[in-house]
C-alpha atoms as a PDB file:
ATOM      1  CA  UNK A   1    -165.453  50.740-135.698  1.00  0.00           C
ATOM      2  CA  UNK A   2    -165.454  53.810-137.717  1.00  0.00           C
ATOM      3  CA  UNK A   3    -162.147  54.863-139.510  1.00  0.00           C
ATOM      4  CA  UNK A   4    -162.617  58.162-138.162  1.00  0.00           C
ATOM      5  CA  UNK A   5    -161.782  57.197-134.412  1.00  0.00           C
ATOM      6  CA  UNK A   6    -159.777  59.157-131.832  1.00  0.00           C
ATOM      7  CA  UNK A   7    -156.342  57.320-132.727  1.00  0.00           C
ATOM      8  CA  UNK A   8    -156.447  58.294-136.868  1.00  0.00           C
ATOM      9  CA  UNK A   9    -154.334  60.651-138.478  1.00  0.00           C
ATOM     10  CA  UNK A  10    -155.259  61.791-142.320  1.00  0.00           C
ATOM     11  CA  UNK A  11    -152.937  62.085-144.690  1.00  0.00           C
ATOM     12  CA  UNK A  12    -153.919  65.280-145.416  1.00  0.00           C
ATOM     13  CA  UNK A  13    -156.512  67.345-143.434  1.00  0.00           C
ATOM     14  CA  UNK A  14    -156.989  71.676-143.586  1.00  0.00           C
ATOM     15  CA  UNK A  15    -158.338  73.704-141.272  1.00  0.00           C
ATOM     16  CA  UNK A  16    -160.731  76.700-141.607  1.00  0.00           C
ATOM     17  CA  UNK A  17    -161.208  79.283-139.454  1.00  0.00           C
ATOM     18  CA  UNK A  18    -162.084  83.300-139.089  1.00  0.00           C
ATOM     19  CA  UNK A  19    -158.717  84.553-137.678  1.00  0.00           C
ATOM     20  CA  UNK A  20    -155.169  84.118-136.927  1.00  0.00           C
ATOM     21  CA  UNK A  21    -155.183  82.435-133.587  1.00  0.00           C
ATOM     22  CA  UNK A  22    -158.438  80.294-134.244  1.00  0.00           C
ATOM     23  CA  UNK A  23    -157.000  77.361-135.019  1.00  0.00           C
ATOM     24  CA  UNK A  24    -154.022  77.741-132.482  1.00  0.00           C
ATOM     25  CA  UNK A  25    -156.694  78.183-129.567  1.00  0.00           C
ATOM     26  CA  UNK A  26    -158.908  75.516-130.743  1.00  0.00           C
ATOM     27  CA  UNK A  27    -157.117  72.548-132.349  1.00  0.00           C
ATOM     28  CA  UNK A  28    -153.168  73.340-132.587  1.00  0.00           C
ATOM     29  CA  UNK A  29    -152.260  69.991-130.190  1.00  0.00           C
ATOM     30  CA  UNK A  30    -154.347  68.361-133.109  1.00  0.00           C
ATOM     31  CA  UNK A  31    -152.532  68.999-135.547  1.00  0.00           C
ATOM     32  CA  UNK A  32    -149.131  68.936-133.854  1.00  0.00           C
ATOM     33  CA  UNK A  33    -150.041  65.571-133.535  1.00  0.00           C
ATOM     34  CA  UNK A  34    -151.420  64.652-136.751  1.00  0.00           C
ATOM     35  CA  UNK A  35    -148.364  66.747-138.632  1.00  0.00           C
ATOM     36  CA  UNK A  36    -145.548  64.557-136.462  1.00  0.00           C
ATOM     37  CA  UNK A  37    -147.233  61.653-137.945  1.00  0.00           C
ATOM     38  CA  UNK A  38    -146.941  63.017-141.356  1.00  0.00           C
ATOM     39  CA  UNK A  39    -150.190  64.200-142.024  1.00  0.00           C
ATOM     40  CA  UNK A  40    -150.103  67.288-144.459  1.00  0.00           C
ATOM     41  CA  UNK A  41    -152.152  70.441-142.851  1.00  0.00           C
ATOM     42  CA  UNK A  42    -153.148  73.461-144.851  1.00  0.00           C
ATOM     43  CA  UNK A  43    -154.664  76.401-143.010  1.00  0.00           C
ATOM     44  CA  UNK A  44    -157.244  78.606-143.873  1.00  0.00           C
ATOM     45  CA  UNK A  45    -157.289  81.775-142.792  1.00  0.00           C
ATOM     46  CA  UNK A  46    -160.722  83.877-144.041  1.00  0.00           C
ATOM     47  CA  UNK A  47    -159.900  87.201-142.109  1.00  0.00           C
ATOM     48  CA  UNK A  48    -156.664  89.001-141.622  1.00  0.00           C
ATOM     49  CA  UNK A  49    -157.664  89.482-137.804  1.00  0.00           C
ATOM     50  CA  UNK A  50    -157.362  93.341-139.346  1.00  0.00           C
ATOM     51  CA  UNK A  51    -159.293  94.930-136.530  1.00  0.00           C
ATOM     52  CA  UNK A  52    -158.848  92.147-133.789  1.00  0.00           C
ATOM     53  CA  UNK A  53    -156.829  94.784-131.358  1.00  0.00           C
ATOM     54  CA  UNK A  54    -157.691  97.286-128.179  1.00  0.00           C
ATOM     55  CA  UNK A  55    -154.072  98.880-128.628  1.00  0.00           C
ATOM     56  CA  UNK A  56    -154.132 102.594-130.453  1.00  0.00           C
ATOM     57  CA  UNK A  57    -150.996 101.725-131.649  1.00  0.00           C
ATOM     58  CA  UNK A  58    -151.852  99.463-134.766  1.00  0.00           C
ATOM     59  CA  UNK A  59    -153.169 100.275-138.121  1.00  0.00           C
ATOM     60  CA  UNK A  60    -155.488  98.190-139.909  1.00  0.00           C
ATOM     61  CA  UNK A  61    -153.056  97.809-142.238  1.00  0.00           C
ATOM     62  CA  UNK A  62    -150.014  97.401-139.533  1.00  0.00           C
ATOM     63  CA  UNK A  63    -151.984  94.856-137.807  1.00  0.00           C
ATOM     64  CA  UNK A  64    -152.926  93.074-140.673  1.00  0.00           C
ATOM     65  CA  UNK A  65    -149.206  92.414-141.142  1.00  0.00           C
ATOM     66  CA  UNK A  66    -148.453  91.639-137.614  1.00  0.00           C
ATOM     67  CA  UNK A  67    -151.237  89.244-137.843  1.00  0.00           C
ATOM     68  CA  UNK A  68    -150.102  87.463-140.603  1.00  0.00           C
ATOM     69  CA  UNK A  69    -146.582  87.027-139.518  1.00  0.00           C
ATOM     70  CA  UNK A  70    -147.551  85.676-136.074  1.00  0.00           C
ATOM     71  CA  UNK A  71    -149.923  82.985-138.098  1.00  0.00           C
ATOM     72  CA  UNK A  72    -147.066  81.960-140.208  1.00  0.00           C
ATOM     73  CA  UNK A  73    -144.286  81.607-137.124  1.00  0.00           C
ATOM     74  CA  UNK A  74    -147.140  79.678-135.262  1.00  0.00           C
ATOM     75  CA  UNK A  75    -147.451  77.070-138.181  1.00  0.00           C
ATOM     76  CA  UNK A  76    -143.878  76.634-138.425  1.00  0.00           C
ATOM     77  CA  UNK A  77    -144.460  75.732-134.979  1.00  0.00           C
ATOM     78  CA  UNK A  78    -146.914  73.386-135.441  1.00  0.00           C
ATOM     79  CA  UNK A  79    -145.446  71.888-138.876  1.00  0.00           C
ATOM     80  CA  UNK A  80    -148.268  72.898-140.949  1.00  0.00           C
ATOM     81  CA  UNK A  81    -147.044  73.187-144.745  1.00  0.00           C
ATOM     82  CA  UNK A  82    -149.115  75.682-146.365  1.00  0.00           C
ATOM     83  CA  UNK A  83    -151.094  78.806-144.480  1.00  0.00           C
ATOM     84  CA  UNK A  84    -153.397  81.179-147.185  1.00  0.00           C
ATOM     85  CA  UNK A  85    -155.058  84.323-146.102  1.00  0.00           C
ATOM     86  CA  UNK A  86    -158.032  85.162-147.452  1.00  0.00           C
ATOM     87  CA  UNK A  87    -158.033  88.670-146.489  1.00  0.00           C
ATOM     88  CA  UNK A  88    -161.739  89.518-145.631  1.00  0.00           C
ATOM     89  CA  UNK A  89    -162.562  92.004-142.974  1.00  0.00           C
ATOM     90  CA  UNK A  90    -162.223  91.025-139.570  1.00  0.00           C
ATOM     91  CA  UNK A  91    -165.619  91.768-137.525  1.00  0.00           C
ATOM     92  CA  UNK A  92    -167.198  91.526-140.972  1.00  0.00           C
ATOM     93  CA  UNK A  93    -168.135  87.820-142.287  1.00  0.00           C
ATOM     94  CA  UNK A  94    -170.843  87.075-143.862  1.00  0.00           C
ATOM     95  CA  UNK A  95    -171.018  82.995-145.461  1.00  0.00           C
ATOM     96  CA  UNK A  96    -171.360  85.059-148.860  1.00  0.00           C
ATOM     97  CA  UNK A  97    -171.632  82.713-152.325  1.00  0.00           C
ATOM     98  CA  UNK A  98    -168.214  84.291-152.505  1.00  0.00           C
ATOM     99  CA  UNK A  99    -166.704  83.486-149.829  1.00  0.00           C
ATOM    100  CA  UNK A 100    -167.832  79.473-150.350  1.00  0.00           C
ATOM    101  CA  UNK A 101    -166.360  79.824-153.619  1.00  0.00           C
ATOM    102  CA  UNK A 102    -163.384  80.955-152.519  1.00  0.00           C
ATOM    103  CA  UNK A 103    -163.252  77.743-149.881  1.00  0.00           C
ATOM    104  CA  UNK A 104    -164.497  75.519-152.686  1.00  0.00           C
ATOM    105  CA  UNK A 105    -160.913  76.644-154.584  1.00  0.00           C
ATOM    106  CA  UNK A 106    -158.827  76.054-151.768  1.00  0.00           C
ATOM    107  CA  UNK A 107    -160.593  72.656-151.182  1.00  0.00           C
ATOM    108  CA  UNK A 108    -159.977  71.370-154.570  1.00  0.00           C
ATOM    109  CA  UNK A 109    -156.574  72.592-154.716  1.00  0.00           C
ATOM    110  CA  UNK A 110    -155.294  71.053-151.401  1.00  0.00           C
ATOM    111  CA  UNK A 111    -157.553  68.469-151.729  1.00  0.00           C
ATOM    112  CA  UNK A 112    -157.856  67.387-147.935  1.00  0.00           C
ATOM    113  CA  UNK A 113    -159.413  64.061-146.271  1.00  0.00           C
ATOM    114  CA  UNK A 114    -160.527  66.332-143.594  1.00  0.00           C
ATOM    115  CA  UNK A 115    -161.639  69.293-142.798  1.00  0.00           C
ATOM    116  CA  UNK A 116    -161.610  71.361-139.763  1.00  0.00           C
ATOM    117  CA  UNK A 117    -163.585  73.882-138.870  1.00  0.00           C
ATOM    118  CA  UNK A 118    -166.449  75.736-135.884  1.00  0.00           C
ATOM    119  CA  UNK A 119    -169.422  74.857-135.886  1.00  0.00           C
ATOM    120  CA  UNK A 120    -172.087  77.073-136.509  1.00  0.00           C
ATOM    121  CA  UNK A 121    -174.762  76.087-133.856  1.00  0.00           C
ATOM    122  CA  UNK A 122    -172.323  77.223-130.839  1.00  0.00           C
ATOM    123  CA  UNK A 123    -173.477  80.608-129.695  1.00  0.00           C
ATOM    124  CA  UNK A 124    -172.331  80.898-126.259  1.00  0.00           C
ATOM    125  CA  UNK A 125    -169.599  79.099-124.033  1.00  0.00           C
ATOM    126  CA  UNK A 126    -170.449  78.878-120.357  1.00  0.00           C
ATOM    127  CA  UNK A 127    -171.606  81.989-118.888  1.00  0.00           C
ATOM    128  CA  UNK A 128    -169.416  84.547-119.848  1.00  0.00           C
ATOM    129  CA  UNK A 129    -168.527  84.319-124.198  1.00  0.00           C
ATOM    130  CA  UNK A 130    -170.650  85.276-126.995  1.00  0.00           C
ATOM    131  CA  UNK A 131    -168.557  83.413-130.100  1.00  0.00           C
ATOM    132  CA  UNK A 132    -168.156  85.566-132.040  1.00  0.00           C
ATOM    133  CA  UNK A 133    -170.102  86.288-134.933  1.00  0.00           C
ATOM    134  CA  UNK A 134    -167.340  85.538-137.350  1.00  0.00           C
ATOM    135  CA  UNK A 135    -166.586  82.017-136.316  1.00  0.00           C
ATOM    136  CA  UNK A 136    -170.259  80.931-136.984  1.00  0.00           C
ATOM    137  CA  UNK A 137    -170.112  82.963-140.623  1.00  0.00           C
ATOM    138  CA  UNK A 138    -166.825  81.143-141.202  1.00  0.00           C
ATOM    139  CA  UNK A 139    -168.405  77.524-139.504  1.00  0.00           C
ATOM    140  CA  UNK A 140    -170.892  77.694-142.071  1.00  0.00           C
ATOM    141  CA  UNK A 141    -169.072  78.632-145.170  1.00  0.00           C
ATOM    142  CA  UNK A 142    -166.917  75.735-144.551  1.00  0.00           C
ATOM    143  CA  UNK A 143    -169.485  73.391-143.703  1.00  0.00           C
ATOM    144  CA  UNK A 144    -171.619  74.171-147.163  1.00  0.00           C
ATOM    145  CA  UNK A 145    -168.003  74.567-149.391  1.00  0.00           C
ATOM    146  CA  UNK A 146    -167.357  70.698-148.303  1.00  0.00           C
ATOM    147  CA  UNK A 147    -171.233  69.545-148.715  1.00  0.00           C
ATOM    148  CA  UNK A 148    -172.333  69.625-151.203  1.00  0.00           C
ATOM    149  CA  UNK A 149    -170.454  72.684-153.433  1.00  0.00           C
ATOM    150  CA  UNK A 150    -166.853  70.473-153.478  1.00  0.00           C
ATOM    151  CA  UNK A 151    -167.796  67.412-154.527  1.00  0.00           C
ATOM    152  CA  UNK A 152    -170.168  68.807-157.493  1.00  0.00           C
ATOM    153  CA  UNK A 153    -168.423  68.322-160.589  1.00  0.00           C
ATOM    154  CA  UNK A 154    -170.754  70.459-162.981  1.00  0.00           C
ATOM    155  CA  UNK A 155    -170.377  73.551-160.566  1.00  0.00           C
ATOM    156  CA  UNK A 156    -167.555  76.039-160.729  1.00  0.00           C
ATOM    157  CA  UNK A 157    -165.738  73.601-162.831  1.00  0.00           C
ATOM    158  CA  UNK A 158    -163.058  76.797-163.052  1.00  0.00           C
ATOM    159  CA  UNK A 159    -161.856  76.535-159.443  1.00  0.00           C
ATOM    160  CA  UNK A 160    -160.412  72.803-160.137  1.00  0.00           C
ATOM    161  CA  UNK A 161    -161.903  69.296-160.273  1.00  0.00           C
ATOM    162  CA  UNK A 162    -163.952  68.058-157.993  1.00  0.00           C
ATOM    163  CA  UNK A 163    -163.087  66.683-154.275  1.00  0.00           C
ATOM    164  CA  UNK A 164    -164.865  64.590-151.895  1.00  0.00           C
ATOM    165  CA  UNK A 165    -164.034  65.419-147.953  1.00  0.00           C
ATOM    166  CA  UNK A 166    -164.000  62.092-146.350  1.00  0.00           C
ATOM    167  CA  UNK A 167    -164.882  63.633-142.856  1.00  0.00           C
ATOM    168  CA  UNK A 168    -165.424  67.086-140.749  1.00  0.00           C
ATOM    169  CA  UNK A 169    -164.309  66.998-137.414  1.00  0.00           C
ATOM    170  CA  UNK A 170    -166.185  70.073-135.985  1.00  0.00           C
ATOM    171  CA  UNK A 171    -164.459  71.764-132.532  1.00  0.00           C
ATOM    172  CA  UNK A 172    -165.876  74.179-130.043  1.00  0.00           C
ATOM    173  CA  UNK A 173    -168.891  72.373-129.942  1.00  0.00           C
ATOM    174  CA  UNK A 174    -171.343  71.533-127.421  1.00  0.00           C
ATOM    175  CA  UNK A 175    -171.983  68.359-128.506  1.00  0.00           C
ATOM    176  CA  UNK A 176    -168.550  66.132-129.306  1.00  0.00           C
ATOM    177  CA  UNK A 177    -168.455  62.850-130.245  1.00  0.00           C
ATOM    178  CA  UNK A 178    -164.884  62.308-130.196  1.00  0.00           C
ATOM    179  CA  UNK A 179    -161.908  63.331-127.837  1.00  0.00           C
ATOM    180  CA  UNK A 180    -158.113  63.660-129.177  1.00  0.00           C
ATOM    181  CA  UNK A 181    -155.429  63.082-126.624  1.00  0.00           C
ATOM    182  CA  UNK A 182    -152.936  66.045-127.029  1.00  0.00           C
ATOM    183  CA  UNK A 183    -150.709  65.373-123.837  1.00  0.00           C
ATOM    184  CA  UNK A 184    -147.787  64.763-125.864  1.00  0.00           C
ATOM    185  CA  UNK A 185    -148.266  67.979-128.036  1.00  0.00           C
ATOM    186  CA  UNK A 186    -149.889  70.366-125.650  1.00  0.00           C
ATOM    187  CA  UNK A 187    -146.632  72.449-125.508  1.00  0.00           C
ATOM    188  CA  UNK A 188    -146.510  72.552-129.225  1.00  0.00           C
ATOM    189  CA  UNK A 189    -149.821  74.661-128.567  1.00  0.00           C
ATOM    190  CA  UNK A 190    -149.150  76.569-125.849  1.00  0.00           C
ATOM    191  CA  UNK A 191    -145.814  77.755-127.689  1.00  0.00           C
ATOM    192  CA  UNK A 192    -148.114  77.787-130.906  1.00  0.00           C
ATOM    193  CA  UNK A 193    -149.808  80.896-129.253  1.00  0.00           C
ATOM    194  CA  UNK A 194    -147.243  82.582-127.542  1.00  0.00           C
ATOM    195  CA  UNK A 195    -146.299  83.497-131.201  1.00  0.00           C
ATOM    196  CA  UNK A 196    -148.900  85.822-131.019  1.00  0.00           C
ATOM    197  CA  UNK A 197    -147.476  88.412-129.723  1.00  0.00           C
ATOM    198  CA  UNK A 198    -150.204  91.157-130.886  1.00  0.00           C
ATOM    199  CA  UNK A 199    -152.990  89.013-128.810  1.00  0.00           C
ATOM    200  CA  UNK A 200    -151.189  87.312-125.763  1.00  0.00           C
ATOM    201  CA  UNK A 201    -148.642  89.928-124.498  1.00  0.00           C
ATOM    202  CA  UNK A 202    -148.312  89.625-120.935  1.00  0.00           C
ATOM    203  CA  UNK A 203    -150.235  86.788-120.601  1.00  0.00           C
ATOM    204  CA  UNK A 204    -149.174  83.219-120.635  1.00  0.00           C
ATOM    205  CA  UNK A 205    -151.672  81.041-121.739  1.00  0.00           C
ATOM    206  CA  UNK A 206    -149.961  77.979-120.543  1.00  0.00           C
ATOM    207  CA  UNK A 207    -152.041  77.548-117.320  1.00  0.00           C
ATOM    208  CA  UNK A 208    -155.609  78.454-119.050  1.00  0.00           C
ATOM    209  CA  UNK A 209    -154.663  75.834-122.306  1.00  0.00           C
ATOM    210  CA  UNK A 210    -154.051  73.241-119.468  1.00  0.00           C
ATOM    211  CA  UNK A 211    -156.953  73.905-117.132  1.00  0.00           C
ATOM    212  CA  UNK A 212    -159.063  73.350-120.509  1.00  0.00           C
ATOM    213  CA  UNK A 213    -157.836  70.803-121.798  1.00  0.00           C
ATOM    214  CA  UNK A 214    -157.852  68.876-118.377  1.00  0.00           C
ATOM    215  CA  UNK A 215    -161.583  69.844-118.394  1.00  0.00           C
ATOM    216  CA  UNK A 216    -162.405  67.719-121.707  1.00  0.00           C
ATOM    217  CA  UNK A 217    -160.527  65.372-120.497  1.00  0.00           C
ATOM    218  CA  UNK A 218    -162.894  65.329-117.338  1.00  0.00           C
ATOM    219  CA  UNK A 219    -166.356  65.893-119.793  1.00  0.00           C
ATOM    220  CA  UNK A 220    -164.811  62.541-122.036  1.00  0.00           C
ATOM    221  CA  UNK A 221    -164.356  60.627-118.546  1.00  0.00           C
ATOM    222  CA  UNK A 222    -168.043  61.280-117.262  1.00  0.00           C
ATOM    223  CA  UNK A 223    -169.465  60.235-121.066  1.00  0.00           C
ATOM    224  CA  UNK A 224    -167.430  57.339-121.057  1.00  0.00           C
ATOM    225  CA  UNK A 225    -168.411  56.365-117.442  1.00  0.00           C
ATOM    226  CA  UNK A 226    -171.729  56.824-118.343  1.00  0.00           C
ATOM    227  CA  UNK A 227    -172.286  55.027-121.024  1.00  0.00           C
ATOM    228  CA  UNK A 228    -170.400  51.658-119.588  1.00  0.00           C
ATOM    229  CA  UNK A 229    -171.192  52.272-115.707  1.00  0.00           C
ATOM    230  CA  UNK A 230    -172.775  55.082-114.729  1.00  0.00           C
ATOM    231  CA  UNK A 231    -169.993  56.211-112.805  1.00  0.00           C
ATOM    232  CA  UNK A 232    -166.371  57.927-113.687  1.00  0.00           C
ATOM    233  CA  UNK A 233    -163.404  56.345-112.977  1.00  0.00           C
ATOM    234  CA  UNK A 234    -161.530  58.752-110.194  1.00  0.00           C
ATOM    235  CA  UNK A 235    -158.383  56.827-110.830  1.00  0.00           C
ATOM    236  CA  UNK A 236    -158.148  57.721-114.370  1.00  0.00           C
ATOM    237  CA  UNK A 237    -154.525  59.307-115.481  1.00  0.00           C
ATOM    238  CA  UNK A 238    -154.546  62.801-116.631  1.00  0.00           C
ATOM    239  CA  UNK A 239    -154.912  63.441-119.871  1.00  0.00           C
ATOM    240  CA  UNK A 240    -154.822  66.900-122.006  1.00  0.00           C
ATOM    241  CA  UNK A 241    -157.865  66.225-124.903  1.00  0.00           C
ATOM    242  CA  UNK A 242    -159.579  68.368-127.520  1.00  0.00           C
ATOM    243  CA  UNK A 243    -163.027  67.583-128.366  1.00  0.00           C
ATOM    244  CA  UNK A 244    -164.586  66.941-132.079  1.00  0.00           C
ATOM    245  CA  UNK A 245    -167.831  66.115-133.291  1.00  0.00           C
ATOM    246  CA  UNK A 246    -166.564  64.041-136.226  1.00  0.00           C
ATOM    247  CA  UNK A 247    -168.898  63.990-139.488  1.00  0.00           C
ATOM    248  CA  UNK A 248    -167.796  60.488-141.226  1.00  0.00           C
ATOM    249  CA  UNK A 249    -168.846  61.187-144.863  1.00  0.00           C
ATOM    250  CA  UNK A 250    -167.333  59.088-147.055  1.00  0.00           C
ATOM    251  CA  UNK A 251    -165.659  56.057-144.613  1.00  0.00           C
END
């Protein structure tokens, strides 16, 4: 059995993502649970979100602010020790050579055993979201800063020594290979986000975290069912899950 199963918690592990919020709406029972363990989580933030509003209220700059002070209260929630903003434009991402520099730094410096981060492939969800096109620019960026521009002594010796991921576990992806059971920190999400006051006023996202994760824990059932039996087991307890597709690199 791989090291890299649905019961391990890194010692260390960072997340990348496009915007405040990403990470929160994605993976935040994650790394609730990984961080009560004792795992150390560093968040990377590419954009400042600096356009990610309807309201004619906000500045870029003003939102940029607001932005950044809801993504530090919702790590505090979550026990994440460090957050760093990268401060590109949001609704502007492109997986420059600078911007995988800039990831390569903030690899070597943390220096995580995991990464997390989008992945790239996922266009569309269901029938009614395009992901947007930031996600995928920050998906890959991430995914070529780990492999192979990290671990590659002899470039960009300036941004620190080298550093060898041990694994990616990829999220919002259409093809998981591994399911994390969140039930005991999906509040820590749902409260996670309701720091976000900018992007979730007058909305509680309690029932729509729930329904979703109750639906990969449905999707995990029927693979699991499938693979043994060929049928689910109805009598199953409910569980709240979050779905990876875990790259083992280095076991």
């Amino acid at each position: 059995m791989s090291r890299f199963d649905a019961d391990y918690v890194p010692s260390s592990a960072m997340t990348i993502f496009a915007h405040p919020d990403d990470a929160e709406f994605i993976v935040s029972g994650t790394v609730a649970k990984w961080t009560s363990a004792g795992c150390e989580v560093t968040f990377v933030v590419v954009t400042s979100g600096n356009v990610g509003t309807h309201e004619e209220r906000y500045t870029r700059e003003a939102l940029t602010r607001t932005r950044q002070a809801e993504q530090e209260a919702a790590a505090r929630v979550l026990g994440v020790k460090n957050v760093v903003f990268l401060g590109y434009d949001d609704c502007e991402l492109v997986p420059t050579l600078d911007l995988r520099r800039r990831l390569v730094r903030e690899i070597r410096k943390y220096r995580p055993e995991v990464v997390i981060c989008g992945d790239p492939q996922a266009w569309f969800f269901e029938d009614y979201y395009i992901n947007h096109p930031d996600h995928r620019a920050a998906a890959v960026a991430a995914l070529e800063a780990v492999f192979p521009c990290a671990e590659m002594e002899l470039l960009w010796p300036e941004e620190g020594a080298a550093h060898e991921v041990r694994a990616v576990y990829v999220c919002a992806t259409h093809s998981p290979n591994t399911w994390i059971d969140i039930t005991g920190t999906i509040d820590k999400k749902i409260e996670s986000l309701r720091a976000y006051g900018s992007q979730v006023a007058g909305w509680d996202p309690s029932e729509k975290i729930r329904e979703r994760a109750a639906r990969e824990s449905e999707r995990a059932n029927l693979e699991q069912a499938e693979d043994e039996s060929g049928n689910p087991d109805p009598h199953s307890p409910p569980v709240y899950l979050e779905a990876f597709r875990v790259m083992k690199l280095k076991e």
